[in-house]
PDB file of N, CA and C in Angstrom:
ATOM      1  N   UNK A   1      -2.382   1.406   9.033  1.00  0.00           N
ATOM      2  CA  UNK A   1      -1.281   1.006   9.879  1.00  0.00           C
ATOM      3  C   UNK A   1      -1.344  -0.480  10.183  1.00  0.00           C
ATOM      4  N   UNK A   2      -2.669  -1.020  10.191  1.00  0.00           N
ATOM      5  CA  UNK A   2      -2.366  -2.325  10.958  1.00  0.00           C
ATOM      6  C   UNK A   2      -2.074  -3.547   9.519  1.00  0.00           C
ATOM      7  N   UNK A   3      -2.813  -3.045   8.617  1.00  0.00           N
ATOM      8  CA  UNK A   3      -2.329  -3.766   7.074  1.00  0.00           C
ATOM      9  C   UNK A   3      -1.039  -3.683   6.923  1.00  0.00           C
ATOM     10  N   UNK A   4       0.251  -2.732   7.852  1.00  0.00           N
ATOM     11  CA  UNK A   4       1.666  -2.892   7.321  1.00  0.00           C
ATOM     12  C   UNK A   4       2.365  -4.379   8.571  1.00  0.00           C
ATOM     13  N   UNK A   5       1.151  -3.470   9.488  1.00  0.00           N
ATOM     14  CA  UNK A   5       1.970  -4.961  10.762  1.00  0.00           C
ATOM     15  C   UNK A   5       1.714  -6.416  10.301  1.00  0.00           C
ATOM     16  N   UNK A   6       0.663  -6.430   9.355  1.00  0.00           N
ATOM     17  CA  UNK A   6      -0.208  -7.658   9.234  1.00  0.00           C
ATOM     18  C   UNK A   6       0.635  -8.218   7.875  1.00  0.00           C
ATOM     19  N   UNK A   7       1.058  -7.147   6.864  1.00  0.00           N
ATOM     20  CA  UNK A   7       1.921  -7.615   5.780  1.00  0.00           C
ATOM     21  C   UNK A   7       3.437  -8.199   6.304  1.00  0.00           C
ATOM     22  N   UNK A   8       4.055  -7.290   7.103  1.00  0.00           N
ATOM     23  CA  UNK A   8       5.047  -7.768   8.082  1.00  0.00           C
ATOM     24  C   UNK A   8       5.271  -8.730   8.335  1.00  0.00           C
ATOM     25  N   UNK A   9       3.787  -9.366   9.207  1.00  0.00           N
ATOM     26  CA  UNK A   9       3.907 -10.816   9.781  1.00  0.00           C
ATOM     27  C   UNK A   9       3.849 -11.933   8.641  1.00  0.00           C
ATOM     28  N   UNK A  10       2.930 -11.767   7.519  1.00  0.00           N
ATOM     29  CA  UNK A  10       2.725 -12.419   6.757  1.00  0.00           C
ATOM     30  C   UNK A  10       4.286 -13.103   6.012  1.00  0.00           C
ATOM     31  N   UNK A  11       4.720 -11.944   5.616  1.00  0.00           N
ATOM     32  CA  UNK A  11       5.818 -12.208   4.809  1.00  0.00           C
ATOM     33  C   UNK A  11       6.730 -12.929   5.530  1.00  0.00           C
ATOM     34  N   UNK A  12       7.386 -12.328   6.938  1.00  0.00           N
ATOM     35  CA  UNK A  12       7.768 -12.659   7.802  1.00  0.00           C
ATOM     36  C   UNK A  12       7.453 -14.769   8.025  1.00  0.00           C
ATOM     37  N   UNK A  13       6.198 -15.276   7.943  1.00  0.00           N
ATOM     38  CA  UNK A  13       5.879 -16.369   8.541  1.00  0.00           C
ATOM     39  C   UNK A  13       6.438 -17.028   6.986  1.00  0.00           C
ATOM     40  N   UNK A  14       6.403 -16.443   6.045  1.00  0.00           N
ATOM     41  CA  UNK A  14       6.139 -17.004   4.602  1.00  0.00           C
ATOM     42  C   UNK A  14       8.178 -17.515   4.556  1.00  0.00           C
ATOM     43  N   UNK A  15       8.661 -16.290   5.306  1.00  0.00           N
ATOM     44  CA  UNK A  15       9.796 -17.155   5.379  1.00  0.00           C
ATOM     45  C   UNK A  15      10.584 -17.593   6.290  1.00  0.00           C
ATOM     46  N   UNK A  16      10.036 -18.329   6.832  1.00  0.00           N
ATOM     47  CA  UNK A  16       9.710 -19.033   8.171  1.00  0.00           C
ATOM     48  C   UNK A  16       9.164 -20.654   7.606  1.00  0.00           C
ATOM     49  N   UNK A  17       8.623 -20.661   6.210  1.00  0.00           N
ATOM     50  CA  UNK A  17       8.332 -21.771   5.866  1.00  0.00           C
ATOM     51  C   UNK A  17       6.998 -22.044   5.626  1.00  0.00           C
ATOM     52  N   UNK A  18       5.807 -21.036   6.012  1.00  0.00           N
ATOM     53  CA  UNK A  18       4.251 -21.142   6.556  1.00  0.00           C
ATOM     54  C   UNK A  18       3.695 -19.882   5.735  1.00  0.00           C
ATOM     55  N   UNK A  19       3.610 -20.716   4.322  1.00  0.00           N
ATOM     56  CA  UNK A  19       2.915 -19.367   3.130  1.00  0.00           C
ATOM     57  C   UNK A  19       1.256 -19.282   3.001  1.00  0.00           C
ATOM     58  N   UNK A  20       0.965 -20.652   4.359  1.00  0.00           N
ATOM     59  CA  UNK A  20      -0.862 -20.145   3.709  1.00  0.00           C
ATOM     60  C   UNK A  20      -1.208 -18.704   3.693  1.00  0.00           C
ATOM     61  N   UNK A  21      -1.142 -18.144   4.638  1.00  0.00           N
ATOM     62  CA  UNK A  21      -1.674 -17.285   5.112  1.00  0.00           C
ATOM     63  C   UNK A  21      -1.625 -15.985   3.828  1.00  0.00           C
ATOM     64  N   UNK A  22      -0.211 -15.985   3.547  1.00  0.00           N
ATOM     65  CA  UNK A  22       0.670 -15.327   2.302  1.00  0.00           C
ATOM     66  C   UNK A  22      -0.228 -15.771   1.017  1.00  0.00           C
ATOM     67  N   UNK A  23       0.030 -16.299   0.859  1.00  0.00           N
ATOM     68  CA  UNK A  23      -0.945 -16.732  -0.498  1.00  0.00           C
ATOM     69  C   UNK A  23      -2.166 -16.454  -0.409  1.00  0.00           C
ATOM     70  N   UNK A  24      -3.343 -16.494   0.413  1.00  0.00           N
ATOM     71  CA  UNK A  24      -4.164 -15.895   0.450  1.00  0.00           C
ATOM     72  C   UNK A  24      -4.469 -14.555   0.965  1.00  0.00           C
ATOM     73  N   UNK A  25      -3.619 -13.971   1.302  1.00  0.00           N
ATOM     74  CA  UNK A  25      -3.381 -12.294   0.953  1.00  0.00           C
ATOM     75  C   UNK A  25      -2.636 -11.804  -0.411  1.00  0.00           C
ATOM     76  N   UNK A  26      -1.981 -12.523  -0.876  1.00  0.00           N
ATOM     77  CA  UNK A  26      -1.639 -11.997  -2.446  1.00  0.00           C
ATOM     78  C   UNK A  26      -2.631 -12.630  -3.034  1.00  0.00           C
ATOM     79  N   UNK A  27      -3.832 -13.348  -3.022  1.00  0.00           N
ATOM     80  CA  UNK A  27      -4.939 -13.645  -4.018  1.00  0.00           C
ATOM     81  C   UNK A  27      -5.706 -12.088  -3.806  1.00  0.00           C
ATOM     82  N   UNK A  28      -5.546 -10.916  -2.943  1.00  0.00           N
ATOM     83  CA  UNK A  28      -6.857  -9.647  -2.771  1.00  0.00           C
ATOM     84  C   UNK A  28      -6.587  -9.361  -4.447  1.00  0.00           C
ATOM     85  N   UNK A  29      -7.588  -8.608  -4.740  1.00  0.00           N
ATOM     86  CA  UNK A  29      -7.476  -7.892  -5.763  1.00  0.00           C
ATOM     87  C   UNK A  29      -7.299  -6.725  -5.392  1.00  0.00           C
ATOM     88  N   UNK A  30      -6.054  -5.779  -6.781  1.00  0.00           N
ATOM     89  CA  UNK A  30      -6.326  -3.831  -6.152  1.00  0.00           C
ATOM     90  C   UNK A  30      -7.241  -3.288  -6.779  1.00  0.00           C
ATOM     91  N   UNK A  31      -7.442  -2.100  -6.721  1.00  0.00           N
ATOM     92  CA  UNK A  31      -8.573  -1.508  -7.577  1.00  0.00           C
ATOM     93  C   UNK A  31      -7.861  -0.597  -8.049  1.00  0.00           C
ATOM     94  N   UNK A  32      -7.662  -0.563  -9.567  1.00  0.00           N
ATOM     95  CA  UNK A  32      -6.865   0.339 -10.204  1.00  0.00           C
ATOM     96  C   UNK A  32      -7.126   2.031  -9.981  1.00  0.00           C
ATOM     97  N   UNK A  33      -6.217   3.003 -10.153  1.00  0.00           N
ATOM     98  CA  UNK A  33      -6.151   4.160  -9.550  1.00  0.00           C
ATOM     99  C   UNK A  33      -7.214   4.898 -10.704  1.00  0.00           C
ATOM    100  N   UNK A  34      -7.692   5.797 -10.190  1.00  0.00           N
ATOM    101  CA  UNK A  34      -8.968   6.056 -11.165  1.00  0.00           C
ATOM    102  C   UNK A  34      -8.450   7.128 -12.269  1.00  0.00           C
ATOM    103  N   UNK A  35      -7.426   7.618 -12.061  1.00  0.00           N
ATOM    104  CA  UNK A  35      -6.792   8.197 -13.092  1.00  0.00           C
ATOM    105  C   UNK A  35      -6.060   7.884 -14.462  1.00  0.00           C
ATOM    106  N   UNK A  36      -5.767   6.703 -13.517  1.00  0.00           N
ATOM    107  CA  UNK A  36      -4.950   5.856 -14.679  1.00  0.00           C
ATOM    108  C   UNK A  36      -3.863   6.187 -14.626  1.00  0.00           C
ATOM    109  N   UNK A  37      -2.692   5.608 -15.831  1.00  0.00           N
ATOM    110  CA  UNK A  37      -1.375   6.084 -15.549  1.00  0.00           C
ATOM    111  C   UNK A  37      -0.714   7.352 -15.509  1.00  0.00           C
ATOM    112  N   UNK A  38      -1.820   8.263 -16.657  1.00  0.00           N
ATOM    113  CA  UNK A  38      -1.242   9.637 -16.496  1.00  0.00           C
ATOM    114  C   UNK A  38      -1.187  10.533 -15.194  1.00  0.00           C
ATOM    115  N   UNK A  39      -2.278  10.445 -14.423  1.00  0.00           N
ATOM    116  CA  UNK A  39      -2.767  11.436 -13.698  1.00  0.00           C
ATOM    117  C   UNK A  39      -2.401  10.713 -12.235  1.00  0.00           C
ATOM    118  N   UNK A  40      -1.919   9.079 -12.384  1.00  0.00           N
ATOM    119  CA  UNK A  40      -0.987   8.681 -11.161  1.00  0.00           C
ATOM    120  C   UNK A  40       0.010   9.733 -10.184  1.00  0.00           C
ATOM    121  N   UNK A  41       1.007  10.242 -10.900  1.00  0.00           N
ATOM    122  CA  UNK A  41       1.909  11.015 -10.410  1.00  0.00           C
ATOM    123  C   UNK A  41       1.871  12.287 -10.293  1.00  0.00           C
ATOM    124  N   UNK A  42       0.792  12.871 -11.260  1.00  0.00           N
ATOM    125  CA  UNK A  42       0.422  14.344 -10.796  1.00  0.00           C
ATOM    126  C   UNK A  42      -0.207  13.929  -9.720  1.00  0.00           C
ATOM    127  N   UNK A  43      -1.612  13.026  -8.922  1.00  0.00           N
ATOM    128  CA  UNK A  43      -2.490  13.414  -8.460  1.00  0.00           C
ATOM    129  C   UNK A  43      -1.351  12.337  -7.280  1.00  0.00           C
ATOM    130  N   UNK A  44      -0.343  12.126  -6.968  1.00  0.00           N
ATOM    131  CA  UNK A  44       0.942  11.705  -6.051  1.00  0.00           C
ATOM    132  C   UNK A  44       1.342  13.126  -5.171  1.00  0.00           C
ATOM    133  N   UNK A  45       1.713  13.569  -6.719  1.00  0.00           N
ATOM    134  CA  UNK A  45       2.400  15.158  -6.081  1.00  0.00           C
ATOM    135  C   UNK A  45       1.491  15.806  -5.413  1.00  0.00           C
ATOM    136  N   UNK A  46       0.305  16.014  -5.952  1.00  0.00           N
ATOM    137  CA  UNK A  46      -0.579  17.479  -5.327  1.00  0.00           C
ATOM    138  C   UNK A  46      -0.691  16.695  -3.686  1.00  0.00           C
ATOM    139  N   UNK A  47      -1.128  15.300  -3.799  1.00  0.00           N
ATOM    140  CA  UNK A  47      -1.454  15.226  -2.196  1.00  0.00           C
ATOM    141  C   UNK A  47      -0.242  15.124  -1.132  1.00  0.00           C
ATOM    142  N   UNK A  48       0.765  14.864  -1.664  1.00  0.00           N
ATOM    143  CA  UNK A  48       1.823  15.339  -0.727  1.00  0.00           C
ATOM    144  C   UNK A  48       1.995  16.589  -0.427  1.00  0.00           C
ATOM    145  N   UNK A  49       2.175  17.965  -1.527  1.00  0.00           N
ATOM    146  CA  UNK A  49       2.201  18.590  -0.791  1.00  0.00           C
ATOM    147  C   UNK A  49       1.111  19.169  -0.709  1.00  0.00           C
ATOM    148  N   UNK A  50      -0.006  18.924  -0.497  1.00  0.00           N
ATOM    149  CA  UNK A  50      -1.231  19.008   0.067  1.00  0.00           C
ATOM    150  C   UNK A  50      -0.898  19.150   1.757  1.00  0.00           C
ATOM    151  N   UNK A  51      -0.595  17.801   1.902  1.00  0.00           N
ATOM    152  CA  UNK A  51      -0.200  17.441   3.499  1.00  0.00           C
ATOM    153  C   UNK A  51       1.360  17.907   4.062  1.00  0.00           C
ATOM    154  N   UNK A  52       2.335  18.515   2.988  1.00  0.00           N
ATOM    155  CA  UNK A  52       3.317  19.412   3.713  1.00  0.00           C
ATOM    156  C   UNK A  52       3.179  20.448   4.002  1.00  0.00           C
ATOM    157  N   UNK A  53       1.942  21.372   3.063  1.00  0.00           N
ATOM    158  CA  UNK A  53       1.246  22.502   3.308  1.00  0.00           C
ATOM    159  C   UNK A  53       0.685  22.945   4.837  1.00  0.00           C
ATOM    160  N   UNK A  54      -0.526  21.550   4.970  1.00  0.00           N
ATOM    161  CA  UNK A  54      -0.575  21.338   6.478  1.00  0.00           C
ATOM    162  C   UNK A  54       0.069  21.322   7.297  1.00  0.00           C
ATOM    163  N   UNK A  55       1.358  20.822   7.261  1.00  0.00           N
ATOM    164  CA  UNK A  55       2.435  20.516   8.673  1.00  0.00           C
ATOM    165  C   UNK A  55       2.886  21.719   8.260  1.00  0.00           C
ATOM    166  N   UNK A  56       2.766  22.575   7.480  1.00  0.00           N
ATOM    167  CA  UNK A  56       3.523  23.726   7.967  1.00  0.00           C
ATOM    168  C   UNK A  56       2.609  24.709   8.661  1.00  0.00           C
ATOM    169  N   UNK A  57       1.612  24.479   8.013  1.00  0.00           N
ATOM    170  CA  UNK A  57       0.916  25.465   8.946  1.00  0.00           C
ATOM    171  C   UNK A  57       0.308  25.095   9.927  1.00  0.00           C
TER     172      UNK A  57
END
């Protein structure tokens, strides 16, 4: 949650005129998904409804 407030502000200041901050948050690196591309969107689906399973019960 606080990485969306913090992307928010970032972007937010970046256009505002004030990209340090921005630029050195788009230098992080991601860590690619361990599945790779195939097993991206199956292993998408199962955990959603993984967690609609839950809210229902």
């Amino acid at each position: 949650m606080t990485a969306t407030g913090l992307g928010g502000r970032l972007v937010a200041e970046a256009i505002a005129g004030q990209a340090e901050r921005f630029d050195v948050f788009a230098r992080l690196k991601h860590t690619p998904f361990p599945g790779g591309r195939w097993l991206r969107m199956p292993g998408l689906v199962l955990g959603m409804a993984y967690y609609r399973l839950r809210d229902l019960l």
